[in-house]
Protein backbone atom coordinates (compact mmCIF):
# COMPACT_ATOMS: atom_id res chain seq x y z
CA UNK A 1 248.22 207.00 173.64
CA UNK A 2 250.81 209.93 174.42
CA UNK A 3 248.54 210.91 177.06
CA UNK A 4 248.21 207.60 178.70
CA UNK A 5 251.87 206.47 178.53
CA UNK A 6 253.81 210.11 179.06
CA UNK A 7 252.82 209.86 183.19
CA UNK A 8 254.30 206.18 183.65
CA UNK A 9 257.16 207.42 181.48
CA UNK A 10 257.86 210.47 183.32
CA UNK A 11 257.74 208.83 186.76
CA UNK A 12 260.36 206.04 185.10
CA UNK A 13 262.50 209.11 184.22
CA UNK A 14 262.31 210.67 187.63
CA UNK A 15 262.89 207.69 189.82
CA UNK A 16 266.91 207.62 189.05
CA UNK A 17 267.46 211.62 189.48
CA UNK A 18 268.94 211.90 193.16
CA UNK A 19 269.89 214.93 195.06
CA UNK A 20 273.07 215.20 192.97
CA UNK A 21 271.90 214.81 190.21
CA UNK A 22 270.95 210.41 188.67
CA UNK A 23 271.04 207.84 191.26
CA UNK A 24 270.27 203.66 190.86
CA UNK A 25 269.85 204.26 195.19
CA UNK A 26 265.92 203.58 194.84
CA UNK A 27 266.63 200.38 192.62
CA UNK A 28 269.36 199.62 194.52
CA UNK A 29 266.99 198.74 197.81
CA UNK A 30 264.14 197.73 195.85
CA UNK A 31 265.77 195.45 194.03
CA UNK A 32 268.66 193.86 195.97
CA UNK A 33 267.81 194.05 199.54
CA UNK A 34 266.04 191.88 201.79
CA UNK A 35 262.25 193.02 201.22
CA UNK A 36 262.54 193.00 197.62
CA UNK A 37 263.67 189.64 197.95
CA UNK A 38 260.69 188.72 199.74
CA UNK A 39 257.97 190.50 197.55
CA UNK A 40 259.24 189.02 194.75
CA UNK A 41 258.85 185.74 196.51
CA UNK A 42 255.43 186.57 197.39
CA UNK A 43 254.51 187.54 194.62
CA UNK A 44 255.07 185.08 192.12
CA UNK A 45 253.84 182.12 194.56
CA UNK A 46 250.42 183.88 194.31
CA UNK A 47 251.03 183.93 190.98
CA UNK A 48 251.48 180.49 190.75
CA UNK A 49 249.40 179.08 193.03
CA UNK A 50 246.54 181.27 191.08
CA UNK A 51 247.07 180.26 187.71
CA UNK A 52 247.50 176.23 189.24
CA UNK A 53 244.11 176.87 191.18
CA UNK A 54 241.90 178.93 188.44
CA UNK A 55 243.66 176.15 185.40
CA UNK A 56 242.56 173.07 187.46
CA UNK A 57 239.00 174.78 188.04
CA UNK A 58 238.08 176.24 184.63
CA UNK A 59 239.46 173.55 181.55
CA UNK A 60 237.63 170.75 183.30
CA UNK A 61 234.90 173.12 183.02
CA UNK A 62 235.72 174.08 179.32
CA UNK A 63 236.15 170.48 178.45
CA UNK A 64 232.44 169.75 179.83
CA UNK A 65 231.02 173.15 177.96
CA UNK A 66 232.88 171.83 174.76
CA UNK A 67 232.83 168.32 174.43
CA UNK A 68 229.68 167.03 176.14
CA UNK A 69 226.19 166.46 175.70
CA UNK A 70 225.45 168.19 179.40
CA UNK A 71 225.45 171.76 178.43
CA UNK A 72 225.65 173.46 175.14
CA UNK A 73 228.58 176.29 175.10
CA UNK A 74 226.27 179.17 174.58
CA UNK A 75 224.83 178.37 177.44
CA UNK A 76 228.00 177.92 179.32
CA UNK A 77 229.68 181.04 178.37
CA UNK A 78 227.47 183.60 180.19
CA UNK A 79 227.20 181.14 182.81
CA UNK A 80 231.68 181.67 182.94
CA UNK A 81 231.22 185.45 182.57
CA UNK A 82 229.21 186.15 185.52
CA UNK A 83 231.55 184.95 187.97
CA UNK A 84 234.24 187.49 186.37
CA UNK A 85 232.43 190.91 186.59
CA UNK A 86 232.72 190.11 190.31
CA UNK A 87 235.24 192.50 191.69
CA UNK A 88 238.03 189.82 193.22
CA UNK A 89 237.98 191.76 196.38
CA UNK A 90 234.57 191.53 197.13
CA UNK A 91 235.49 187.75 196.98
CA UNK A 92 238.19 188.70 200.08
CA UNK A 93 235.23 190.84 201.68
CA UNK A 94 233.02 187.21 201.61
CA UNK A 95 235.98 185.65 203.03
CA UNK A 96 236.48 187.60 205.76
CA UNK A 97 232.43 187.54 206.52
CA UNK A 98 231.89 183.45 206.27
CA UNK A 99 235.37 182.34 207.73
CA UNK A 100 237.12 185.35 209.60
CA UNK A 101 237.57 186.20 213.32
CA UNK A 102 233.74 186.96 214.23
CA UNK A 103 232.08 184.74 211.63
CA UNK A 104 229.41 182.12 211.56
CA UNK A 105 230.90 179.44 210.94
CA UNK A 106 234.18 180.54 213.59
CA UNK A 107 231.57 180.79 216.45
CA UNK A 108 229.61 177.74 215.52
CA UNK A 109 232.79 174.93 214.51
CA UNK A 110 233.75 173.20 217.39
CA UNK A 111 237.31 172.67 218.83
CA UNK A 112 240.48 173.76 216.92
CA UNK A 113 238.45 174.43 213.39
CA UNK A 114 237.68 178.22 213.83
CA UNK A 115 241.43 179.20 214.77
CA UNK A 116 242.38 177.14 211.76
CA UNK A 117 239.65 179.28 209.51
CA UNK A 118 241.05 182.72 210.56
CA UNK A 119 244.43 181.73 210.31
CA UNK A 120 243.62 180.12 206.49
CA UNK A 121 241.55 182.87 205.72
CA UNK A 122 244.48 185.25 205.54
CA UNK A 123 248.08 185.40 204.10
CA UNK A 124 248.55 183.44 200.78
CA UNK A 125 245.94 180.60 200.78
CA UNK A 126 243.17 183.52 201.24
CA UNK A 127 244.56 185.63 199.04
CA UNK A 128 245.25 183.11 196.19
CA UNK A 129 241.46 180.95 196.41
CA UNK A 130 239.86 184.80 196.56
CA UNK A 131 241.70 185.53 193.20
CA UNK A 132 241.37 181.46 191.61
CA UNK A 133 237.12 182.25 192.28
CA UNK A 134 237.53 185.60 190.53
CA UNK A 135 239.77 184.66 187.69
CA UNK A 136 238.88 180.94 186.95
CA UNK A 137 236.53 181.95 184.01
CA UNK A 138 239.66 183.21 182.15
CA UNK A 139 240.99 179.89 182.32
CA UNK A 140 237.41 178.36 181.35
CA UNK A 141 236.76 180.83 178.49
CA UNK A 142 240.17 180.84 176.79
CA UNK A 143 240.16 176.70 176.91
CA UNK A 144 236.74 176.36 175.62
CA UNK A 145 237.68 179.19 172.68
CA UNK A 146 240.62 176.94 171.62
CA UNK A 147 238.07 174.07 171.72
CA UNK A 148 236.00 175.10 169.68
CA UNK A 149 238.36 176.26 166.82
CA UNK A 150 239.96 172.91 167.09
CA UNK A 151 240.05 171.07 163.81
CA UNK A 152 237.48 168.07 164.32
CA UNK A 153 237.97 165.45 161.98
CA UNK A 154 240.80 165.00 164.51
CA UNK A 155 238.65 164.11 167.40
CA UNK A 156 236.32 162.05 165.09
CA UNK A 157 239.30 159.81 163.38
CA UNK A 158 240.37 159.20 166.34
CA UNK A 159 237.25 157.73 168.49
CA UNK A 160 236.95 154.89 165.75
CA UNK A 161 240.31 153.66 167.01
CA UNK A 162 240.29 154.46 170.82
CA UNK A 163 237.56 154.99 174.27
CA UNK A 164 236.63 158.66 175.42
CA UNK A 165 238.85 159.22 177.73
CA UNK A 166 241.99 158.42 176.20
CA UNK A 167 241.02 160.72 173.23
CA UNK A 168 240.42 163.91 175.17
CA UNK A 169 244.00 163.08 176.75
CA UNK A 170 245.59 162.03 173.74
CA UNK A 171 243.63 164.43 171.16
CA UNK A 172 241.68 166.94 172.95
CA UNK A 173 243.67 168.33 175.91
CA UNK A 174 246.64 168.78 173.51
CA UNK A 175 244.09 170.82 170.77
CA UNK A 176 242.79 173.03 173.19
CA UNK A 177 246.79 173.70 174.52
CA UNK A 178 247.50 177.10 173.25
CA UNK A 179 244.14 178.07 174.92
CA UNK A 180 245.15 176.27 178.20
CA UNK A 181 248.58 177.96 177.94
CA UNK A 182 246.78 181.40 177.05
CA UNK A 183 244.49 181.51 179.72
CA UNK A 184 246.94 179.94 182.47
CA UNK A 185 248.97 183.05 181.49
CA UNK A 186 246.59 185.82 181.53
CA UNK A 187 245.58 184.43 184.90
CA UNK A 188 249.11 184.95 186.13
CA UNK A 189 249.24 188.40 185.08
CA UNK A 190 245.96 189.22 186.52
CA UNK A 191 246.96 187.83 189.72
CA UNK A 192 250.60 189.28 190.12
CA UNK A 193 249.16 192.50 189.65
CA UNK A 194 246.19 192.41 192.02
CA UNK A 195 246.22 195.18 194.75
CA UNK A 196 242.55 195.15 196.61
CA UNK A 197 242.71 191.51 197.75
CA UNK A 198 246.22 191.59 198.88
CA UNK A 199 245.50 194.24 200.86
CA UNK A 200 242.30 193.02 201.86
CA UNK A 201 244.12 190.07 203.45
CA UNK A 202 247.19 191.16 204.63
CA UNK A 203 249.51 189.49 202.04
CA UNK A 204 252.68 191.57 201.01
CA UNK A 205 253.12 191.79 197.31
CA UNK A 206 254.73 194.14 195.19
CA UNK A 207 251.33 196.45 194.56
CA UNK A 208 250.30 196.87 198.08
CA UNK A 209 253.93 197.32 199.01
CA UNK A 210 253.75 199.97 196.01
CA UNK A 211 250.90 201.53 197.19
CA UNK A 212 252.26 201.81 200.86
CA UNK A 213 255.52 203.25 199.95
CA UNK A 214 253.44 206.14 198.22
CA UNK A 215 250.23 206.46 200.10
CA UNK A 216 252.13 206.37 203.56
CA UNK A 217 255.46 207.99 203.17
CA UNK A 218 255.10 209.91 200.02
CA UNK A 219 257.82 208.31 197.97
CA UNK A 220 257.29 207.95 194.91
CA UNK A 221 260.75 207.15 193.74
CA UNK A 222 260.83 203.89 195.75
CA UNK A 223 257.30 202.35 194.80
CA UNK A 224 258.34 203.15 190.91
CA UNK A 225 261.83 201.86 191.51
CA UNK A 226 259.22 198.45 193.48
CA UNK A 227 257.50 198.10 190.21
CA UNK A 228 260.35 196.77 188.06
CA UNK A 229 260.18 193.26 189.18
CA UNK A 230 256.70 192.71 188.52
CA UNK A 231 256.70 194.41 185.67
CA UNK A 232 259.78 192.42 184.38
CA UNK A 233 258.09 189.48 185.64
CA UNK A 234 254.95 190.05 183.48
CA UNK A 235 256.80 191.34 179.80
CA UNK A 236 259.38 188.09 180.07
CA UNK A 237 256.28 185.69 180.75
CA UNK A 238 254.16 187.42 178.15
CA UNK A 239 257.43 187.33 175.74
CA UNK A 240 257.73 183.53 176.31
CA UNK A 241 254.17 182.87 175.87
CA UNK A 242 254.11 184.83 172.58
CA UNK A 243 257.37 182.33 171.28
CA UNK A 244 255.79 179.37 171.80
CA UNK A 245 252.30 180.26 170.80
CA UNK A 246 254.37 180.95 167.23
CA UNK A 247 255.32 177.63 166.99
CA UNK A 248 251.54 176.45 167.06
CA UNK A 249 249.79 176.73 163.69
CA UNK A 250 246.62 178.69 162.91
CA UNK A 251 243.76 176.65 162.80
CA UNK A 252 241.92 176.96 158.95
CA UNK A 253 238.72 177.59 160.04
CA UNK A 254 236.84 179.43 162.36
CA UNK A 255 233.19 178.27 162.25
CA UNK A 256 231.66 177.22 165.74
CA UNK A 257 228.91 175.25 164.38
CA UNK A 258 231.44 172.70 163.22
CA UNK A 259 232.31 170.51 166.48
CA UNK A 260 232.72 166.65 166.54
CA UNK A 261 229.37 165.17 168.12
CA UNK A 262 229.51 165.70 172.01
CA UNK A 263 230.34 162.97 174.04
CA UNK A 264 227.43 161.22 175.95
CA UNK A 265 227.82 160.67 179.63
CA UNK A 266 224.92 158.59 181.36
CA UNK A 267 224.44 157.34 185.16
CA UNK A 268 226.69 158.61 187.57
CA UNK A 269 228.86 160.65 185.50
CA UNK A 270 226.40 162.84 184.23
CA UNK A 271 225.44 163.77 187.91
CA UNK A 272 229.20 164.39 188.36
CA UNK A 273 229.24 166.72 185.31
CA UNK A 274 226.20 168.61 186.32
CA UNK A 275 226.99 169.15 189.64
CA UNK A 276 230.64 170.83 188.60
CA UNK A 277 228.72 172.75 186.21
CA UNK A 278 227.20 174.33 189.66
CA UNK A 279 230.18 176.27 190.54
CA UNK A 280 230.14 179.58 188.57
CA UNK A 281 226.36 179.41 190.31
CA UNK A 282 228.38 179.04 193.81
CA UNK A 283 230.92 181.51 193.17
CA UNK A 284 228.77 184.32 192.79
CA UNK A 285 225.45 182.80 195.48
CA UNK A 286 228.84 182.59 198.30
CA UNK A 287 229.17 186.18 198.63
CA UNK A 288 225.95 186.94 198.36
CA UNK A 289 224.81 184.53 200.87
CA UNK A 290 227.72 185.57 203.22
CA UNK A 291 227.27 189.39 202.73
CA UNK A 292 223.59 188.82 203.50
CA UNK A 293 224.33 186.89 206.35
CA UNK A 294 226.14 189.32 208.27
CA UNK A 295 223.77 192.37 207.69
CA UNK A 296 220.36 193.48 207.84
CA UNK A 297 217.93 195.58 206.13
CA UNK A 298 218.34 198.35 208.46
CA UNK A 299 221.92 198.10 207.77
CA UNK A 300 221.40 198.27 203.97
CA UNK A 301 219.41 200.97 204.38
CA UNK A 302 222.04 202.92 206.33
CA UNK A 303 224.80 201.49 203.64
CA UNK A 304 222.36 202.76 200.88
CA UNK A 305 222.20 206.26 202.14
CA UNK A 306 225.38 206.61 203.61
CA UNK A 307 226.71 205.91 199.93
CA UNK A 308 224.04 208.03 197.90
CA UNK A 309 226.60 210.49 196.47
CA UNK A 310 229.20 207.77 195.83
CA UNK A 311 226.87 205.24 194.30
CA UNK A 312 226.05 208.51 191.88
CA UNK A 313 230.15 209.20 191.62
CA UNK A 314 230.53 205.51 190.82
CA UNK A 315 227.95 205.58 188.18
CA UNK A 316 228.82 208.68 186.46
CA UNK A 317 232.85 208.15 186.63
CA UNK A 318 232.37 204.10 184.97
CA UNK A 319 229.78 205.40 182.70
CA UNK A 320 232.21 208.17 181.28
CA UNK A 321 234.68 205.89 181.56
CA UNK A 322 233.18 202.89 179.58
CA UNK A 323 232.36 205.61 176.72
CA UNK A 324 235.52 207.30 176.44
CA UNK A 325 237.35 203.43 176.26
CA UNK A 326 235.15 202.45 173.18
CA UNK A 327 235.21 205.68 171.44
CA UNK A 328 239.24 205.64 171.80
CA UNK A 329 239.19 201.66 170.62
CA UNK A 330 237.18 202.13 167.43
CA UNK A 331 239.44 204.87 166.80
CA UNK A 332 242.62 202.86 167.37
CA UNK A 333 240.96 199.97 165.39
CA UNK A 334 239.75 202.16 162.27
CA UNK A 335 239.10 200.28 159.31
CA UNK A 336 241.40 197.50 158.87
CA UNK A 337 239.74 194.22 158.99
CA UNK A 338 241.84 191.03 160.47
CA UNK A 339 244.81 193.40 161.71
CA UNK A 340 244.86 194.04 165.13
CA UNK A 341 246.43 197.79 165.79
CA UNK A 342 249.42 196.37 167.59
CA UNK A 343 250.75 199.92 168.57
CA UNK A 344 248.07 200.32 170.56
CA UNK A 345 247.91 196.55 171.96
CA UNK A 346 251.43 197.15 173.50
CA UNK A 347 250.77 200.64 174.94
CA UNK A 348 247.84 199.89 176.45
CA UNK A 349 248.86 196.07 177.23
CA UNK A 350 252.08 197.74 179.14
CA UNK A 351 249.28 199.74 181.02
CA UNK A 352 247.44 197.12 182.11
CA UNK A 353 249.64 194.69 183.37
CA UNK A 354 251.35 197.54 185.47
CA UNK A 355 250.44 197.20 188.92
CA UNK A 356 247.26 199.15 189.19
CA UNK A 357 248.93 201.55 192.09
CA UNK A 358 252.34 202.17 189.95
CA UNK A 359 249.78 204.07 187.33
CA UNK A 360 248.08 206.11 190.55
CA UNK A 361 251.53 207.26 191.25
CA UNK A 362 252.37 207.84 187.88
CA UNK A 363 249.18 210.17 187.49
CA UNK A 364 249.74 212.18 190.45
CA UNK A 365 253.21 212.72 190.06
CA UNK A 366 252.97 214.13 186.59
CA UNK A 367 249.53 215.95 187.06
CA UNK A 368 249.81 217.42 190.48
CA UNK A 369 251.98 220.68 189.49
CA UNK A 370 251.77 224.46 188.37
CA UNK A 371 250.39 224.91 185.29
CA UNK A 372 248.22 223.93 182.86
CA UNK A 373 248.74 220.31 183.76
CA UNK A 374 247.53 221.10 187.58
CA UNK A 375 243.95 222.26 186.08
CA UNK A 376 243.42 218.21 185.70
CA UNK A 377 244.57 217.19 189.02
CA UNK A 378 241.55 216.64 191.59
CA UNK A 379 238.66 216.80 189.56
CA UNK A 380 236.97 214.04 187.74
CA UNK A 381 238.88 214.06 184.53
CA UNK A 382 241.58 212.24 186.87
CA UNK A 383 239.81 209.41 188.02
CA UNK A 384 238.36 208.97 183.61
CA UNK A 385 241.82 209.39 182.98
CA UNK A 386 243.27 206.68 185.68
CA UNK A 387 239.98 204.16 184.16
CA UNK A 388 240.47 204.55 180.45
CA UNK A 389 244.56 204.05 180.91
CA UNK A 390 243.78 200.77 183.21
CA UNK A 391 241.31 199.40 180.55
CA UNK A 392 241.72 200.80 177.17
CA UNK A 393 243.28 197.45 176.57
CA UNK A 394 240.22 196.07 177.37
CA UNK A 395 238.34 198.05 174.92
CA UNK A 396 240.88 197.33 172.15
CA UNK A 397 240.58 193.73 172.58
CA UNK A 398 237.19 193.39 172.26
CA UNK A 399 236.90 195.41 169.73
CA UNK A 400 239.79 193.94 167.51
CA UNK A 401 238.24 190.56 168.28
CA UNK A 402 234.97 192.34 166.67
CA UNK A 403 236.66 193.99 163.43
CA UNK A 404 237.53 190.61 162.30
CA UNK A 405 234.01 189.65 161.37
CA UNK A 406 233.88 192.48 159.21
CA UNK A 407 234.18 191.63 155.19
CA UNK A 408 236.82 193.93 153.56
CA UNK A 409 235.07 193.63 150.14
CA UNK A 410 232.30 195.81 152.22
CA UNK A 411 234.55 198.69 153.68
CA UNK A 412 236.37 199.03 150.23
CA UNK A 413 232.72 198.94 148.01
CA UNK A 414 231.64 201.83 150.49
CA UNK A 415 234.34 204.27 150.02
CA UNK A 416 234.39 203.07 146.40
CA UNK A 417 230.99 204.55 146.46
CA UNK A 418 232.64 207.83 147.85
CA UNK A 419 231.59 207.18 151.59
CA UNK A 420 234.31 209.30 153.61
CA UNK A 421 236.83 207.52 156.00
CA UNK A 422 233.91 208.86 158.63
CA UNK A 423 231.33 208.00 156.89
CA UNK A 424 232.35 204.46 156.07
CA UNK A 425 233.55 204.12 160.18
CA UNK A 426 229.69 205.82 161.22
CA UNK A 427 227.64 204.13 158.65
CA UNK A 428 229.38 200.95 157.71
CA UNK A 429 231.85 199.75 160.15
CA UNK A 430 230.14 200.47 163.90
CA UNK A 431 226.96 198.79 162.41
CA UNK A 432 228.85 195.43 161.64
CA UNK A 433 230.69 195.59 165.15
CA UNK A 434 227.85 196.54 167.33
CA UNK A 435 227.59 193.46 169.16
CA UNK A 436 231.33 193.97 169.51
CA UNK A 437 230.82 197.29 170.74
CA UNK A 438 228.44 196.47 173.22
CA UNK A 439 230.81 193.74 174.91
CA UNK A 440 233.15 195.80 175.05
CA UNK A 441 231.10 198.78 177.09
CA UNK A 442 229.66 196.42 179.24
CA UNK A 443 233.57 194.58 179.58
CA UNK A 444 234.71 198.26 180.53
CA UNK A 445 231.59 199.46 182.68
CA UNK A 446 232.02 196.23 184.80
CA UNK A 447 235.48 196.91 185.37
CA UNK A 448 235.52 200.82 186.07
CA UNK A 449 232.76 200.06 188.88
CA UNK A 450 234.94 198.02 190.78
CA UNK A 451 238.55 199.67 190.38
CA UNK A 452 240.61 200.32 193.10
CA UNK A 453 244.29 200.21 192.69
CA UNK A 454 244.44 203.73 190.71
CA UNK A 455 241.04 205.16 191.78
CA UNK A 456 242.24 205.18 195.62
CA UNK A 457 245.36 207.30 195.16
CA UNK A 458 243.65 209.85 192.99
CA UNK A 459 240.04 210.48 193.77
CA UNK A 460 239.51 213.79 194.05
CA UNK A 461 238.17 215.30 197.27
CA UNK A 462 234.58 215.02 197.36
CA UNK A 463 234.52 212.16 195.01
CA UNK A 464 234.97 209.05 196.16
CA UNK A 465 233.95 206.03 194.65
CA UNK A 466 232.25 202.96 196.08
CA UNK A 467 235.13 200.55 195.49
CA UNK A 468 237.26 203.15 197.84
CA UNK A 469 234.39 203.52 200.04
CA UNK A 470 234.32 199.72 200.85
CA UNK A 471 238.24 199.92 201.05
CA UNK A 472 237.66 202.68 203.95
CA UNK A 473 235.05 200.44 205.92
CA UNK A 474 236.94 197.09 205.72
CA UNK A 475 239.81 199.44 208.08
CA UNK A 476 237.51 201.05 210.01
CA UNK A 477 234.14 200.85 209.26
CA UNK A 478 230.99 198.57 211.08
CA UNK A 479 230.68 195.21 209.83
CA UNK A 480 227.25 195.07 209.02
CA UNK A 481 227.36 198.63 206.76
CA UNK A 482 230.84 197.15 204.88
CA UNK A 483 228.87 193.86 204.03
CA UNK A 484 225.58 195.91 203.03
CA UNK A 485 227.88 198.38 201.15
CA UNK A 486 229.73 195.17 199.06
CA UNK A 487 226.35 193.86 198.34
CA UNK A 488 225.31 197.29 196.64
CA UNK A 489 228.35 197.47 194.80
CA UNK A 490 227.83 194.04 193.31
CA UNK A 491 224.55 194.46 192.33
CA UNK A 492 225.47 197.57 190.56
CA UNK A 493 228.34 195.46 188.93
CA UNK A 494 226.24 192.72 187.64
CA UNK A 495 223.28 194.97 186.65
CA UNK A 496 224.47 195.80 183.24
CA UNK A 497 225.36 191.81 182.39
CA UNK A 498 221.76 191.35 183.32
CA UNK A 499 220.44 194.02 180.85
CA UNK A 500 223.17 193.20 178.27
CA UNK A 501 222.24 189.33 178.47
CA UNK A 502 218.06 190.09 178.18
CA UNK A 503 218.85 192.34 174.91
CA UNK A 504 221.03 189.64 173.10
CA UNK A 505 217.95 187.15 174.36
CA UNK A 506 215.29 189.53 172.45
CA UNK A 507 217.85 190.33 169.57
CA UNK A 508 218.20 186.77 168.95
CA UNK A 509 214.50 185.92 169.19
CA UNK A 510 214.05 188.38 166.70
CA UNK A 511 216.33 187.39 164.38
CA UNK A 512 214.89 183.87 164.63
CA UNK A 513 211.78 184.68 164.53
């Protein structure tokens, strides 16, 4: 954790030493004048128009997975977690392809509509329905998970005395709350501290105002001195959202199997239903469709050879990556069933709601010097470095999530026996939390394949990934190679759901059978 928090730290440090010794100078225009004004503006009406977007999409969504007899919620949870290994900027990069200058649909509308399309397509309403399509499922999953440990004798009292609808707004909706409220805020942090689709669509935030301050003029006192605001933003929302969720009491039990009979919707409503429960389908078919749509085999091809040794980089770097996040997680999680290692929650947590360039900088600053410390800088352990400190928190999650379903009676029988603290981790502990181990990998694997904000500013020479390569062609690249390029990286990204979701399918056959 020392590792992962001294570069941010350092770069903190350094960003008030002056020429003569400390200065505030870099806060001082980051902070009071008329751009910082404006980013921090920006920023939080993405934030909020986000969260308003992604809430409205996904509860109705958990509310239909939950409470309804059209779709049962293990069905409906890998149908929400699709949609989110989608890199959000390849979202942007579909944008840009079905509605920007050049598109189909801008040469084929009639009249005003295709000046009205680019001009949409850019600037906050692009920027923000890009991010709501990627981050909606946060909403969806976090509302259906409070749904589902809702009490239900609630729900079931309370239909003998009123109609459906007025129970899930008198009853339901105000159950499933602190998941509403949860997901509503990790949805704001994800989206305040978004750099590729920003940048993808010309809206000036704090992290692509971060990243140019660095990338272009080489200052990193002033894009560390930007990164207070957000990062203010983010710990006072995340300290607000922990106060009231400790108002809320735990819910006494925690079995799934227990939910109040599903409400049964016939006729037309049903059709409505069903036809909402399209959209995670849509979200993911629209890019493809438009990516498709404005290449061609030969330019896949080209795309596919083109990015032979970056497809390999991007493999090798996530794969490392993925591995060196769960090892580090069941280390920080250890054998302590129900107690989530909150140390390493707020380390990590502080990492990852840092704007993804502010940890670039951080990196490069503190690695890029004399020493021992230069041997690091621009090889490969940077990038693994960069990945784990983005996503750790990931891993920990998960993982802590996992831990729970572990019996304590178990642990303390095995070392009773005179297992080792190794031996009981090894040969008690990982068994139990495999499935939990697995989600996480694949969580972290996803997410490494399509980083950008750190993995720009410190690939090594040589090594570029696939995420920066697609960064590079949406400036100046062909559009037919960029759009056969995203469609390689996406299929990468949603290969290992699609081998994760056919082993849980044969695991639980097995086990049935």
């Amino acid at each position: 954790m020392v590792t992962l928090l001294l570069p941010v730290v350092s770069s903190w440090i350094g960003s008030f030493q002056g020429e003569k010794g400390w200065s505030l100078l870099a806060y001082k225009e980051a902070l009071l004048g008329g751009r910082g004004l404006s980013l921090l503006r920006n920023t939080l009406l993405l934030g909020l128009c986000t969260t308003a977007a992604a809430t409205a999409i996904g509860v109705p969504l958990a509310l239909i997975a939950g409470r309804t007899d059209t779709i049962r919620w293990r069905t409906a949870v890998p149908l929400l977690l699709v949609p989110l290994l989608i890199p959000p900027y390849l979202h942007a990069v579909a944008w840009l392809h079905l509605l920007g200058p050049g598109s189909f649909l801008s040469k084929t509308l009639p009249g005003a509509a295709p000046s009205w399309l680019e001009r949409s397509v850019y600037g906050l309403p692009g920027t923000a329905a890009a991010l709501s399509f990627g981050f909606f499922p946060v909403a969806a999953l976090c509302a259906l998970a409070s749904l589902l440990g809702a009490d239900p004798r609630l729900e079931e009292e309370a239909r003998l005395h009123a109609g459906p609808l007025r129970v899930l707004l008198s009853v339901t909706v105000p159950a499933a709350l602190p998941g509403i409220v949860s997901g509503a805020v990790l949805v704001f942090l994800l989206a305040v501290v978004d750099f590729g689709v920003a940048d993808q669509l010309l809206y000036r935030v704090y992290p692509t105002e971060i990243f140019a301050q660095f990338s272009a003029f080489w200052d990193h006192k002033a894009a560390i001195a930007l990164s207070v605001a957000p990062t203010l933003v983010c710990l006072l929302v995340v300290g607000g959202w922990r106060a009231w969720i400790s108002l809320w009491p735990q819910p006494d039990r925690g079995r799934f199997d227990l939910l109040p009979p599903p409400v049964r919707l016939r006729g037309w409503r049903r059709v409505v239903v069903r036809s909402a429960l399209t959209l995670p389908v849509v979200v993911v078919a629209l890019p493809v469709v438009s990516l498709l749509a404005s290449t061609s085999l030969r330019a896949i091809g080209e795309a596919f050879r083109s990015a032979g040794d970056e497809i390999q980089q991007s493999l090798f770097i996530s794969t490392v990556s993925a591995a060196a996040c769960v090892c580090a997680g069941l280390l920080g999680v250890g054998l302590r069933p129900g107690k989530l290692p909150s140390w390493g929650i707020a380390v990590t947590g502080l990492l990852f709601v840092l704007p993804a360039p502010v940890v670039g900088v951080s990196l490069v600053t503190f690695w890029n010097r004399p020493g021992l410390l230069g041997l690091l800088y621009g090889t490969d352990g940077m990038l693994v470095l960069g990945m784990v400190s983005r996503f750790l928190f990931v891993a920990l999650v998960v993982l802590a999530v996992a831990q729970r379903s572990i019996s304590r009676d178990i642990l303390d029988q095995s070392l009773v026996d005179g297992a080792g603290w190794a031996a009981a981790l090894i040969r008690v502990a990982f068994p139990l939390m495999l499935p939990g181990v697995a989600g996480a990998l694949v969580a972290c694997l996803t997410l490494t394949l399509g980083e950008l904000g750190v993995s720009v500013l410190i690939v090594p020479p040589g090594g570029t990934t696939l995420a920066v390569r697609i960064m590079t062609l949406m400036h100046f690249g062909p559009e037919p190679v960029l759009a056969g390029t995203a469609l390689i990286l996406m299929m990468i990204v949603l290969a290992p759901a699609v081998v994760a979701a056919g082993l849980a399918q044969q695991i639980l056959g097995s086990a049935r059978s």
